[in-house]
C-alpha atoms as a PDB file:
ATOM      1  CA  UNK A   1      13.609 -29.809 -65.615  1.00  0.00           C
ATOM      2  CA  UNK A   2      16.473 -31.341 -64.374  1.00  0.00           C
ATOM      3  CA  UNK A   3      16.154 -29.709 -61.290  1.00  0.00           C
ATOM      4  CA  UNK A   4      12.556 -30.949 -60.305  1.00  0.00           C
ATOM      5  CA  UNK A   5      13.426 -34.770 -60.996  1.00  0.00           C
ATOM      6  CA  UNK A   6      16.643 -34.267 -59.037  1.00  0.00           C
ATOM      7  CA  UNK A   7      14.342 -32.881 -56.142  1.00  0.00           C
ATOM      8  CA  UNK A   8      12.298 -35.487 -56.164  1.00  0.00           C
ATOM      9  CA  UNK A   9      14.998 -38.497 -55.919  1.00  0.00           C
ATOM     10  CA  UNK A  10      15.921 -36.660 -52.880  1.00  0.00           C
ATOM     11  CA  UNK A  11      12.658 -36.807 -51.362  1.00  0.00           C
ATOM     12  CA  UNK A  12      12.595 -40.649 -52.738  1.00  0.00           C
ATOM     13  CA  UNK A  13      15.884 -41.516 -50.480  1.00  0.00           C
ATOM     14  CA  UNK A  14      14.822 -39.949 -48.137  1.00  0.00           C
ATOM     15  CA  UNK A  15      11.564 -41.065 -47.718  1.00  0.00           C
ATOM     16  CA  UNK A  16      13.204 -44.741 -47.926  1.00  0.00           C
ATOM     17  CA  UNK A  17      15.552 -43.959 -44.754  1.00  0.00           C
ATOM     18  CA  UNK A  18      12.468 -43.282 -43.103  1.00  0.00           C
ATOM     19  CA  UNK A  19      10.765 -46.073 -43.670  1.00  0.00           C
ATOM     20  CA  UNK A  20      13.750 -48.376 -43.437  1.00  0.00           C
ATOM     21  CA  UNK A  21      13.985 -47.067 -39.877  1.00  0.00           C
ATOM     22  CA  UNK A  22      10.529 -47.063 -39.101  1.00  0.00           C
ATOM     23  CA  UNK A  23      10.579 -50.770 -40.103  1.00  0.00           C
ATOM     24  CA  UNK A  24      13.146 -51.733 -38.291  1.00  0.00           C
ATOM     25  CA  UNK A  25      11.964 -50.562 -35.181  1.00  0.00           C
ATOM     26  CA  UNK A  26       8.292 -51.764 -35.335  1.00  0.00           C
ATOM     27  CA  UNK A  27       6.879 -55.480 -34.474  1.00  0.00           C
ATOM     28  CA  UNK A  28       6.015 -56.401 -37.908  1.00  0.00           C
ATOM     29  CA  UNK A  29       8.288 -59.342 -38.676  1.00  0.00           C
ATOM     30  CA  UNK A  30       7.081 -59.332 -42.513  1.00  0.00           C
ATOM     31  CA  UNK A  31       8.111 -56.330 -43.285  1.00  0.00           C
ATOM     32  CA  UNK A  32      11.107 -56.237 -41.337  1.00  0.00           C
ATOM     33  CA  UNK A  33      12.389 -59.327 -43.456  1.00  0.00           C
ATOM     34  CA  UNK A  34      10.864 -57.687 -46.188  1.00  0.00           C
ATOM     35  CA  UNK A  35      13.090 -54.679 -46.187  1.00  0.00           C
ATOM     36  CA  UNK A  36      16.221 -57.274 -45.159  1.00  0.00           C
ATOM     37  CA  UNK A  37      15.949 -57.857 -48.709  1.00  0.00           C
ATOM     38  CA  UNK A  38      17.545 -54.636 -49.999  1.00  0.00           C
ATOM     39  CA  UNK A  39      19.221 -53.682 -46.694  1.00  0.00           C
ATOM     40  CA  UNK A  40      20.736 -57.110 -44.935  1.00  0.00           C
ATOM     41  CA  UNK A  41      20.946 -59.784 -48.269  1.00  0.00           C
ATOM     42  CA  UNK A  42      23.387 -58.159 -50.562  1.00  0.00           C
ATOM     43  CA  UNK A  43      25.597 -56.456 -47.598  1.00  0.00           C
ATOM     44  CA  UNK A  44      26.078 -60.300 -46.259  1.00  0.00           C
ATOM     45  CA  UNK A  45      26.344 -61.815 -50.058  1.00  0.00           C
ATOM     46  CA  UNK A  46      29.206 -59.416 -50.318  1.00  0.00           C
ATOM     47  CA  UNK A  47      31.083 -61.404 -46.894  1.00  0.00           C
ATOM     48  CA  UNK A  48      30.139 -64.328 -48.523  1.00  0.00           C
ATOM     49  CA  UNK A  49      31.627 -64.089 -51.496  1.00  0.00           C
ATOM     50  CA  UNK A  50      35.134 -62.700 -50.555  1.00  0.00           C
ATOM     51  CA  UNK A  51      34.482 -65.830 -48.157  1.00  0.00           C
ATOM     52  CA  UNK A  52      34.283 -68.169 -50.735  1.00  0.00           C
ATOM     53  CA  UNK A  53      36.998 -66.332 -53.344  1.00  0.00           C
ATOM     54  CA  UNK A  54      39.734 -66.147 -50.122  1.00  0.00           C
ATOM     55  CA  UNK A  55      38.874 -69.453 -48.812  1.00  0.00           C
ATOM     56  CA  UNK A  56      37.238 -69.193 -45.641  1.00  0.00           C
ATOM     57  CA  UNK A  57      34.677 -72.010 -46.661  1.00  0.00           C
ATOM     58  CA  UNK A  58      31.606 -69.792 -45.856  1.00  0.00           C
ATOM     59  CA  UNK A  59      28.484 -71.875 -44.134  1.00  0.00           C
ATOM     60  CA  UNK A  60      25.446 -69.617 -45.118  1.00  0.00           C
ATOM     61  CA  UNK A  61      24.059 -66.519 -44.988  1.00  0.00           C
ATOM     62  CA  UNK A  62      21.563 -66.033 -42.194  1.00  0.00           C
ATOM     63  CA  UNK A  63      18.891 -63.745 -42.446  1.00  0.00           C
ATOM     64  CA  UNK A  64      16.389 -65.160 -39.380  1.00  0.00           C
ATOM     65  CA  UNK A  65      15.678 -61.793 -37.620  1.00  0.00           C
ATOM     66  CA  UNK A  66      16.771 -61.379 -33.750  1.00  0.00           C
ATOM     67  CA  UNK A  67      14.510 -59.515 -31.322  1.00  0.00           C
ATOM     68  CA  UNK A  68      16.901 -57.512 -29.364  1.00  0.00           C
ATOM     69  CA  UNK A  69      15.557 -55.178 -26.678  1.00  0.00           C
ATOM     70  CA  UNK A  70      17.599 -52.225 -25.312  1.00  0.00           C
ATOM     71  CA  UNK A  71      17.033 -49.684 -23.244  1.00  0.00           C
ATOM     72  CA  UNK A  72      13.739 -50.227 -23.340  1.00  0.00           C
ATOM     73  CA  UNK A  73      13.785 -50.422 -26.967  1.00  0.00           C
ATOM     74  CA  UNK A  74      12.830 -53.690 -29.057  1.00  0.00           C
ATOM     75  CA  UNK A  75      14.409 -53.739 -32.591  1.00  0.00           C
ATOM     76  CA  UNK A  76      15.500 -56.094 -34.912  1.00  0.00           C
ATOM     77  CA  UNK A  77      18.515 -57.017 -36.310  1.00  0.00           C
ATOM     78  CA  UNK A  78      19.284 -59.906 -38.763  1.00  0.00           C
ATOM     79  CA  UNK A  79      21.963 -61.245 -41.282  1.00  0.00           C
ATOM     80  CA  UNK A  80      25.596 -63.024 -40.884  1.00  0.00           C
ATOM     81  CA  UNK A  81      27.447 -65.115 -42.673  1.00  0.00           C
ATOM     82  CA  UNK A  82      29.488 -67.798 -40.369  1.00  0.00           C
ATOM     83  CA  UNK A  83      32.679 -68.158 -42.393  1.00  0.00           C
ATOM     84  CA  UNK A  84      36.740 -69.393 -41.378  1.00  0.00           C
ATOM     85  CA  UNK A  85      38.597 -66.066 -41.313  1.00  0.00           C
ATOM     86  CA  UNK A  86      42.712 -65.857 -40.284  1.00  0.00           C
ATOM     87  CA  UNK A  87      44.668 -62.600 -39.919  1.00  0.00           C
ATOM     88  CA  UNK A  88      44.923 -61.440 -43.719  1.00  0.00           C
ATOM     89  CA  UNK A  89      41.682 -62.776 -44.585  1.00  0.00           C
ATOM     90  CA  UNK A  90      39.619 -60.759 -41.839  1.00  0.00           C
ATOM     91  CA  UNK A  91      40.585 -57.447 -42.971  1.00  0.00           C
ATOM     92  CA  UNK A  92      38.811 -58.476 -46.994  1.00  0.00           C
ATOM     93  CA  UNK A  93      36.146 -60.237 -45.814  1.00  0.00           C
ATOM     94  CA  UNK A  94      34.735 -57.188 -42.824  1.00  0.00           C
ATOM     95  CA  UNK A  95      35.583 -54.963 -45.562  1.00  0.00           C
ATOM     96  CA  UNK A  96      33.957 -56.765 -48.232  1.00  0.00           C
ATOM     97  CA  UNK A  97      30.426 -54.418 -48.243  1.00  0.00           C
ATOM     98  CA  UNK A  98      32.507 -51.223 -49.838  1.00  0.00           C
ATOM     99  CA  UNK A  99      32.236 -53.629 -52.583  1.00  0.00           C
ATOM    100  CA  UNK A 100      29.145 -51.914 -53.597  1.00  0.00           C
ATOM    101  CA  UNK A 101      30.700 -49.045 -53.279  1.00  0.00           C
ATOM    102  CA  UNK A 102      32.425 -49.812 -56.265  1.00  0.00           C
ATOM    103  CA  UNK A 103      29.212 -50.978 -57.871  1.00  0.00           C
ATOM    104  CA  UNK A 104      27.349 -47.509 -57.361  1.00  0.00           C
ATOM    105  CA  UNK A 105      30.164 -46.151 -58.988  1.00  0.00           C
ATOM    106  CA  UNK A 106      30.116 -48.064 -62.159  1.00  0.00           C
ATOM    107  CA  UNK A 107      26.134 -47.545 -62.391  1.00  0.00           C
ATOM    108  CA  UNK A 108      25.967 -43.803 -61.802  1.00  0.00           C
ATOM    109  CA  UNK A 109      29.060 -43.858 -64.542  1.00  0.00           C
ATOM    110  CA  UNK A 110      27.056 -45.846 -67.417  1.00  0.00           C
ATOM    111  CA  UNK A 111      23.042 -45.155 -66.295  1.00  0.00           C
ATOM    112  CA  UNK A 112      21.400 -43.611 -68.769  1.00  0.00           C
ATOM    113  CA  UNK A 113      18.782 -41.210 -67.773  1.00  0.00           C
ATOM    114  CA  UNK A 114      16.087 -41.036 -70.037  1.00  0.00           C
ATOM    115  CA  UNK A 115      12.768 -40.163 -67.949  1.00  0.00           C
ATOM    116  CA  UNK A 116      11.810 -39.146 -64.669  1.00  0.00           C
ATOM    117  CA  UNK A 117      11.605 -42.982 -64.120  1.00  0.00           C
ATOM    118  CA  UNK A 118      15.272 -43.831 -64.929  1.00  0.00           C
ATOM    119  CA  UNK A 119      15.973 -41.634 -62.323  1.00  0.00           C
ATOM    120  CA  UNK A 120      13.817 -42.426 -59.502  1.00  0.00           C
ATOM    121  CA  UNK A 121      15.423 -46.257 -60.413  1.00  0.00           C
ATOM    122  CA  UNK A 122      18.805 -45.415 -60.420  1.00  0.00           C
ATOM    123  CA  UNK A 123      18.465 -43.469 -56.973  1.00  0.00           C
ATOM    124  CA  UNK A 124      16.660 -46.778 -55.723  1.00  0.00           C
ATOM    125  CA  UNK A 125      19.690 -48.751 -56.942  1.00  0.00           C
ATOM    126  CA  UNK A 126      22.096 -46.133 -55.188  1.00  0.00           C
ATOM    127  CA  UNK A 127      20.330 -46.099 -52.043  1.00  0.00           C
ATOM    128  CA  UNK A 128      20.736 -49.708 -52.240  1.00  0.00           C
ATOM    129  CA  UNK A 129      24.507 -49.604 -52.943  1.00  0.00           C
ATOM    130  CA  UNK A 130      25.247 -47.109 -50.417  1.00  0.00           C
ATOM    131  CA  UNK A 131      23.195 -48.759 -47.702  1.00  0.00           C
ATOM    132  CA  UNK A 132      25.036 -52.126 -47.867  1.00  0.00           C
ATOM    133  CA  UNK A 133      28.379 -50.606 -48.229  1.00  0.00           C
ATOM    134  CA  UNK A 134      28.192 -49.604 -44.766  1.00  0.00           C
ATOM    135  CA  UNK A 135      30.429 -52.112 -42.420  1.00  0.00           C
ATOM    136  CA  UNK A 136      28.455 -52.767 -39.649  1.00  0.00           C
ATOM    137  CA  UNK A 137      30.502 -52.243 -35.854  1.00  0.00           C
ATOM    138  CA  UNK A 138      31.043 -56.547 -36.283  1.00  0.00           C
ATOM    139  CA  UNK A 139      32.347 -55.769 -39.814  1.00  0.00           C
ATOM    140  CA  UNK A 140      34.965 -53.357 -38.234  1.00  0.00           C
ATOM    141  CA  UNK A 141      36.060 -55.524 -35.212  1.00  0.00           C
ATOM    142  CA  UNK A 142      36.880 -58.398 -37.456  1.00  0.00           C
ATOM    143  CA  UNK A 143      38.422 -56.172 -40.411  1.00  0.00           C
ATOM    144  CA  UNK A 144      41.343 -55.278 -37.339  1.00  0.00           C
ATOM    145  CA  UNK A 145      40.812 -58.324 -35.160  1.00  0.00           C
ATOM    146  CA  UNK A 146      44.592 -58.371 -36.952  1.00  0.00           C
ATOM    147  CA  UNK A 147      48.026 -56.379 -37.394  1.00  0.00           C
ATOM    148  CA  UNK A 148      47.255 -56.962 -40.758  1.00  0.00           C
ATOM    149  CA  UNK A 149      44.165 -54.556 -41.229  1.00  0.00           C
ATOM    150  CA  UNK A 150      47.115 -51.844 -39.977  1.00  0.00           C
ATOM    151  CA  UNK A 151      49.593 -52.739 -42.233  1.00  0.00           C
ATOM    152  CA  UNK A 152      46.996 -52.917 -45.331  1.00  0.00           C
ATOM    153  CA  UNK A 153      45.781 -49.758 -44.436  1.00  0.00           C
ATOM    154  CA  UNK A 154      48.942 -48.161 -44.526  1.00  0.00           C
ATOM    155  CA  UNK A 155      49.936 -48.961 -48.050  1.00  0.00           C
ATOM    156  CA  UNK A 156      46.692 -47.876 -49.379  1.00  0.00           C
ATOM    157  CA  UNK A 157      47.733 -44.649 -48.003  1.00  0.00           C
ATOM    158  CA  UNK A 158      50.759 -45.176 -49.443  1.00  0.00           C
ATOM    159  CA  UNK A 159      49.419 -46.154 -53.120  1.00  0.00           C
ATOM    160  CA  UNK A 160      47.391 -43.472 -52.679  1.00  0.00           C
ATOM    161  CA  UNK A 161      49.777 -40.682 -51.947  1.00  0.00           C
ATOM    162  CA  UNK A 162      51.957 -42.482 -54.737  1.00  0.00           C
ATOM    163  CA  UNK A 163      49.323 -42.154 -56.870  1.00  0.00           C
ATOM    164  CA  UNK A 164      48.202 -38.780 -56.325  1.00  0.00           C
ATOM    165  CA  UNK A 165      49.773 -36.919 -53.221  1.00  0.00           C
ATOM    166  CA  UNK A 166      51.897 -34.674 -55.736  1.00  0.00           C
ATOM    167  CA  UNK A 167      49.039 -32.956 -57.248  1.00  0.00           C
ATOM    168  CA  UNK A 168      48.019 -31.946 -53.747  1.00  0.00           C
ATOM    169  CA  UNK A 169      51.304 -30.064 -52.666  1.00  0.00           C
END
């Protein structure tokens, strides 16, 4: 039984990818804000909060869609937070959407699945999770516009191997 709702929750994200990028690339501004709701709001709340918690006196979060055309290609694109960063800070803050990460993790660790409709809501959720936790190319040229994104990099490898590198030799 198992099996059938598990296939369908597939088909569920991946029917929402679909639409997500149909969406995006179409001319309906409704329902390209619309879908900025669960794709754009909660990736940008997460730089705005590490914003706020490190300091970097964050202005807004801006969700007003841009028409960008490329190659011949009009699509949309929409949400930023305009926020003070410094060396240390940047690294956080770009990183701050593998929050969710984090999030996904502690809901697919205490969901309980009841019905075919506890699933089909906690894949939602997930899809949602996942989908903001994904630093956008901006996100990644702040997080190293720094030496310090290098050097905080390097001892999470290190805590890491610390942590658990023997059990891998």
């Amino acid at each position: 039984m198992y099996y059938e709702w598990l296939f369908f929750s597939l088909l569920t994200i991946i029917f929402l990818e679909k639409i997500k990028d149909r969406i995006l690339y179409s001319k309906n501004m409704f329902l390209v804000m619309l879908m900025g709701l669960f794709t754009t709001l909660p990736h940008e709340l997460a730089h705005y909060i590490v914003a706020l918690i490190l300091g970097g006196r964050p202005e807004g979060i801006y969700l007003i869609p841009k028409k960008i055309e490329k190659g011949g290609v009009i699509y949309y694109t929409f949400g930023s937070v305009k926020s003070y960063i410094n060396g240390l800070t940047a690294f956080f803050i770009g990183f701050a959407p593998l929050l969710w990460l984090l999030a996904g993790f502690f809901l697919a660790k205490n969901w309980e699945i009841k019905s075919f409709i506890d699933l089909e809501t906690f894949f939602i959720l997930e899809w949602i999770f996942i989908t903001n936790a994904i630093p956008s190319k901006t996100d990644l040229k702040i997080a190293f516009s720094s030496g310090w994104a290098y050097i905080i990099l390097i001892l999470i490898g290190v805590a890491i191997w610390l942590k658990f590198g023997k059990n891998f030799i």
